[in-house]
Protein backbone atom coordinates (compact mmCIF):
# COMPACT_ATOMS: atom_id res chain seq x y z
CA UNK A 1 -30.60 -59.83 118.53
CA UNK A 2 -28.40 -57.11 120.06
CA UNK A 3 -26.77 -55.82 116.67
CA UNK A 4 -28.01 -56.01 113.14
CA UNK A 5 -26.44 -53.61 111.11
CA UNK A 6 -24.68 -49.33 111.49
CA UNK A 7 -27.24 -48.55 108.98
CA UNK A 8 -30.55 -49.87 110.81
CA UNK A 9 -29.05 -47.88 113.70
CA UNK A 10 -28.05 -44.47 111.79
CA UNK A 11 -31.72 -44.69 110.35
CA UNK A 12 -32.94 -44.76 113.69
CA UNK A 13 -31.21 -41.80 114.50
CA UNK A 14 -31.81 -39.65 111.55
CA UNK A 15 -35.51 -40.40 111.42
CA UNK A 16 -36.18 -40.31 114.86
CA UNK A 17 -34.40 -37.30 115.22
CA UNK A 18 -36.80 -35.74 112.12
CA UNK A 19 -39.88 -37.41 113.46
CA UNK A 20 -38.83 -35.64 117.33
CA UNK A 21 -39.05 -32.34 115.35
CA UNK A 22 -41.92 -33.33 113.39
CA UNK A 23 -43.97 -34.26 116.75
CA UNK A 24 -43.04 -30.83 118.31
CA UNK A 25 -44.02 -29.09 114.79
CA UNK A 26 -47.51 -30.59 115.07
CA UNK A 27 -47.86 -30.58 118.33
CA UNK A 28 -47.18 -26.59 118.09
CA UNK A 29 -49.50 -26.33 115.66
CA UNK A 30 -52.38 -28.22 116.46
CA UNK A 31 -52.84 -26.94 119.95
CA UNK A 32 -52.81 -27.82 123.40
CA UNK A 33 -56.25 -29.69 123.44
CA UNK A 34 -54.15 -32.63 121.38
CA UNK A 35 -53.03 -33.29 124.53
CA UNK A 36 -55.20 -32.36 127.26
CA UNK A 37 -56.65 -35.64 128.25
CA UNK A 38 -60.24 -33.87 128.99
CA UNK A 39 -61.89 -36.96 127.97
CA UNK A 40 -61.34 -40.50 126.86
CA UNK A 41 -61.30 -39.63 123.32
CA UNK A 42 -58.47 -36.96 124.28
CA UNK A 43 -56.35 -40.06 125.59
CA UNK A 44 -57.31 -42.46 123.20
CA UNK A 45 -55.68 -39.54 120.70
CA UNK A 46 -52.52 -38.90 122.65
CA UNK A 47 -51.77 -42.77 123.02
CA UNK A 48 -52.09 -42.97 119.07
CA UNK A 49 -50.01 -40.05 118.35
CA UNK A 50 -47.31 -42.04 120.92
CA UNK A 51 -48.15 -45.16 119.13
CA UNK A 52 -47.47 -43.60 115.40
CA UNK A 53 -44.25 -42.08 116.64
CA UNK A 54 -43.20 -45.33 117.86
CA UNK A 55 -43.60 -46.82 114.70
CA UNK A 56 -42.02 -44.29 112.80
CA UNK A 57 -38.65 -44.65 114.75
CA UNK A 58 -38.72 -48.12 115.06
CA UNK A 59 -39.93 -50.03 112.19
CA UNK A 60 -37.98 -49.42 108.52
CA UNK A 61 -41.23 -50.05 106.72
CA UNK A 62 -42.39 -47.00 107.34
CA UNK A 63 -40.76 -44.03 105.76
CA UNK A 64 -40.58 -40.23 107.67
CA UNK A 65 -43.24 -38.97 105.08
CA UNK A 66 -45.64 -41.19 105.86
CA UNK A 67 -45.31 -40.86 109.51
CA UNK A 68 -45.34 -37.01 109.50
CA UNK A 69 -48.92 -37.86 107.18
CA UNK A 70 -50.07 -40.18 110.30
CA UNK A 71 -49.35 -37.23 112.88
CA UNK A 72 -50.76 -34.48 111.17
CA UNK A 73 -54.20 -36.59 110.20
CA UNK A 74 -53.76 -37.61 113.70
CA UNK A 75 -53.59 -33.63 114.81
CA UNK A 76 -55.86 -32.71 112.58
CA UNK A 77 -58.69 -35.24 112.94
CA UNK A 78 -58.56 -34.00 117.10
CA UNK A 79 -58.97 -30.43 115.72
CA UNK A 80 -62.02 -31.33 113.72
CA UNK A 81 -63.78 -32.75 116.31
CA UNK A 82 -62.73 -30.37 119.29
CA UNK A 83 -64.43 -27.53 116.80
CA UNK A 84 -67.71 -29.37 116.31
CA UNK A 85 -67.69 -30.33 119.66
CA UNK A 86 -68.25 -27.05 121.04
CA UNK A 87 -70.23 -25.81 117.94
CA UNK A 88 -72.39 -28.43 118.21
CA UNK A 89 -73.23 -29.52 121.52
CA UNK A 90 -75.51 -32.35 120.22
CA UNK A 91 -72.26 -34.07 118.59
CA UNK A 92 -70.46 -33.49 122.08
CA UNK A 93 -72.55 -36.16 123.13
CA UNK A 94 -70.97 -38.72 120.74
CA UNK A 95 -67.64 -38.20 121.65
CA UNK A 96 -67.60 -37.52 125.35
CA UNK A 97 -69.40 -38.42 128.85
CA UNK A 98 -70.82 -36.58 131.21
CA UNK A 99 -69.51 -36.03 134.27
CA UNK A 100 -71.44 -37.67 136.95
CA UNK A 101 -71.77 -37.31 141.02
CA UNK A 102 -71.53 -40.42 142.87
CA UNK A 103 -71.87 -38.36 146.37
CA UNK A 104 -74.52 -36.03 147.02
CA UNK A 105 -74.99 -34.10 150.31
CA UNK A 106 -72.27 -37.21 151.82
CA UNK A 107 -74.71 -39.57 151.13
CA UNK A 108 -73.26 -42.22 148.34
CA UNK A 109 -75.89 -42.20 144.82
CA UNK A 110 -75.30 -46.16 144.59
CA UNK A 111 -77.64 -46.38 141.00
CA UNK A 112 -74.81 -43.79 139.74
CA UNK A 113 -72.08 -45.67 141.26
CA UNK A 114 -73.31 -49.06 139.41
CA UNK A 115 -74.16 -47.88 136.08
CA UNK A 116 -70.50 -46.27 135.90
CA UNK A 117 -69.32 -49.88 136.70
CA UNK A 118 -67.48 -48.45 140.55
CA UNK A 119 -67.97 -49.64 144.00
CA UNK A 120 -68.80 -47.67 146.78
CA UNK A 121 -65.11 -49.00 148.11
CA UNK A 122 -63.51 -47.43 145.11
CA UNK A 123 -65.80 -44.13 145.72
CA UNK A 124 -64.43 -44.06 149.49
CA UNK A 125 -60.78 -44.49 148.53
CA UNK A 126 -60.95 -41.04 146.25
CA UNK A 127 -62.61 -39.43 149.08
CA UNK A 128 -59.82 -40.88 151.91
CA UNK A 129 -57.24 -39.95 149.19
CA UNK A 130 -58.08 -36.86 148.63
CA UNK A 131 -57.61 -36.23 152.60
CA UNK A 132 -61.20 -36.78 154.19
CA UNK A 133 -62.20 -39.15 156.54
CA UNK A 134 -66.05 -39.04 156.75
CA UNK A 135 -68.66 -38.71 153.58
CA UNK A 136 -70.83 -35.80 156.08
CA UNK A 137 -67.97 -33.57 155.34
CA UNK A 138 -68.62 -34.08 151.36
CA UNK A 139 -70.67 -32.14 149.59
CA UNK A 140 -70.10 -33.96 146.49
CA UNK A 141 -68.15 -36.68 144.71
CA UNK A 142 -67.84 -36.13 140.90
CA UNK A 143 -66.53 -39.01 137.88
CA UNK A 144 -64.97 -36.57 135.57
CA UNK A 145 -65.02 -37.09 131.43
CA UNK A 146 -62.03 -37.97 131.88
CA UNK A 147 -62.08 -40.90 134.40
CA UNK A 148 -60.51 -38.75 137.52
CA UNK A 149 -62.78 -38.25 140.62
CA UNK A 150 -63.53 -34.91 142.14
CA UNK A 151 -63.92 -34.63 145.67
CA UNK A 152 -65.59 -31.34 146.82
CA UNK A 153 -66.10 -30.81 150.73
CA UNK A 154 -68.75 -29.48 151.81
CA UNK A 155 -66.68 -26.03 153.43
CA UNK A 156 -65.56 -25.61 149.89
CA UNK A 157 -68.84 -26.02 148.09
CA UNK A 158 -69.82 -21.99 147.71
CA UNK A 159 -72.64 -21.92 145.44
CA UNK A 160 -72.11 -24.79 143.21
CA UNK A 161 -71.62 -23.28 140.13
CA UNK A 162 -68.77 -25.72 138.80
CA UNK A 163 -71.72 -28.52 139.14
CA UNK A 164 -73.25 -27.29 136.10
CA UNK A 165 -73.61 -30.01 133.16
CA UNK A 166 -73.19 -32.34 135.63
CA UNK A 167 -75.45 -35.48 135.81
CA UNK A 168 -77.55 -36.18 139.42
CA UNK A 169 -78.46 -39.32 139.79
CA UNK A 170 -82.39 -40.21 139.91
């Protein structure tokens, strides 16, 4: 349990040391959307490329050339569809959400609140944490792609021109 064998833990260290490198390699040269987290895809991507480097270090099955072949389809599978994405905006629609506002004018849009599966409590605790006491001081409340929530006062508002794209509720 606490010791098996110098050569389990010398493999450990020379292939985690490659697949470090290798991470930071692909990483490099796939960009900095791999990362970005702009929507759930975006996470679901970053957890897998943790999840493959995990593996790689840990488990003697798999061998460094297989791994780097994980991250780089990994890498490279995220480029493919960030380029169609914004080539295509039809296809952006598969693999993202819209943002959505859940408060309008400070008054709460409870149908949008519900079909995004929130509560108006939940909706009130991004607004308190985000330093506001009282909805009449919002001018909106946004559910970003990527799960955050925007809070925009009303004093900060100006012409609304970051609201475009997103969804109002009926």
């Amino acid at each position: 349990m606490w010791f098996d064998a110098w050569a389990d833990v010398l493999r450990t260290l020379a292939v985690g040391s490659a697949a470090y490198v290798t991470v930071v390699l692909v990483l490099r040269v796939s960009g900095k959307r791999t990362l970005s987290q702009l929507n759930a895809f975006d996470f679901v991507v970053t957890v897998a490329l943790g999840s493959t480097l995990a593996t790689i270090l840990l488990s003697s099955d798999v061998a460094w050339a297989e791994g780097f072949t994980a991250l780089a389809v990994l890498a490279l599978l995220q480029f493919v569809v960030a380029w169609i994405t914004t080539r295509w905006p039809v296809t952006k629609k598969a693999v993202t959400s819209e943002p959505v506002i859940l408060v309008k004018g400070g008054i709460l849009q409870d149908v949008a609140i519900r079909r995004n599966r929130l509560t108006a409590s939940e909706v009130c605790q991004a607004v308190r944490g985000s330093g506001y006491g009282d909805l009449a001081g919002i001018e909106a409340v946004v559910l970003e792609t990527n799960g955050t929530i925007s809070v925009i006062a009303s004093s900060t508002y100006g012409n609304g021109s970051a609201m475009e794209g997103v969804t109002q509720s009926p």
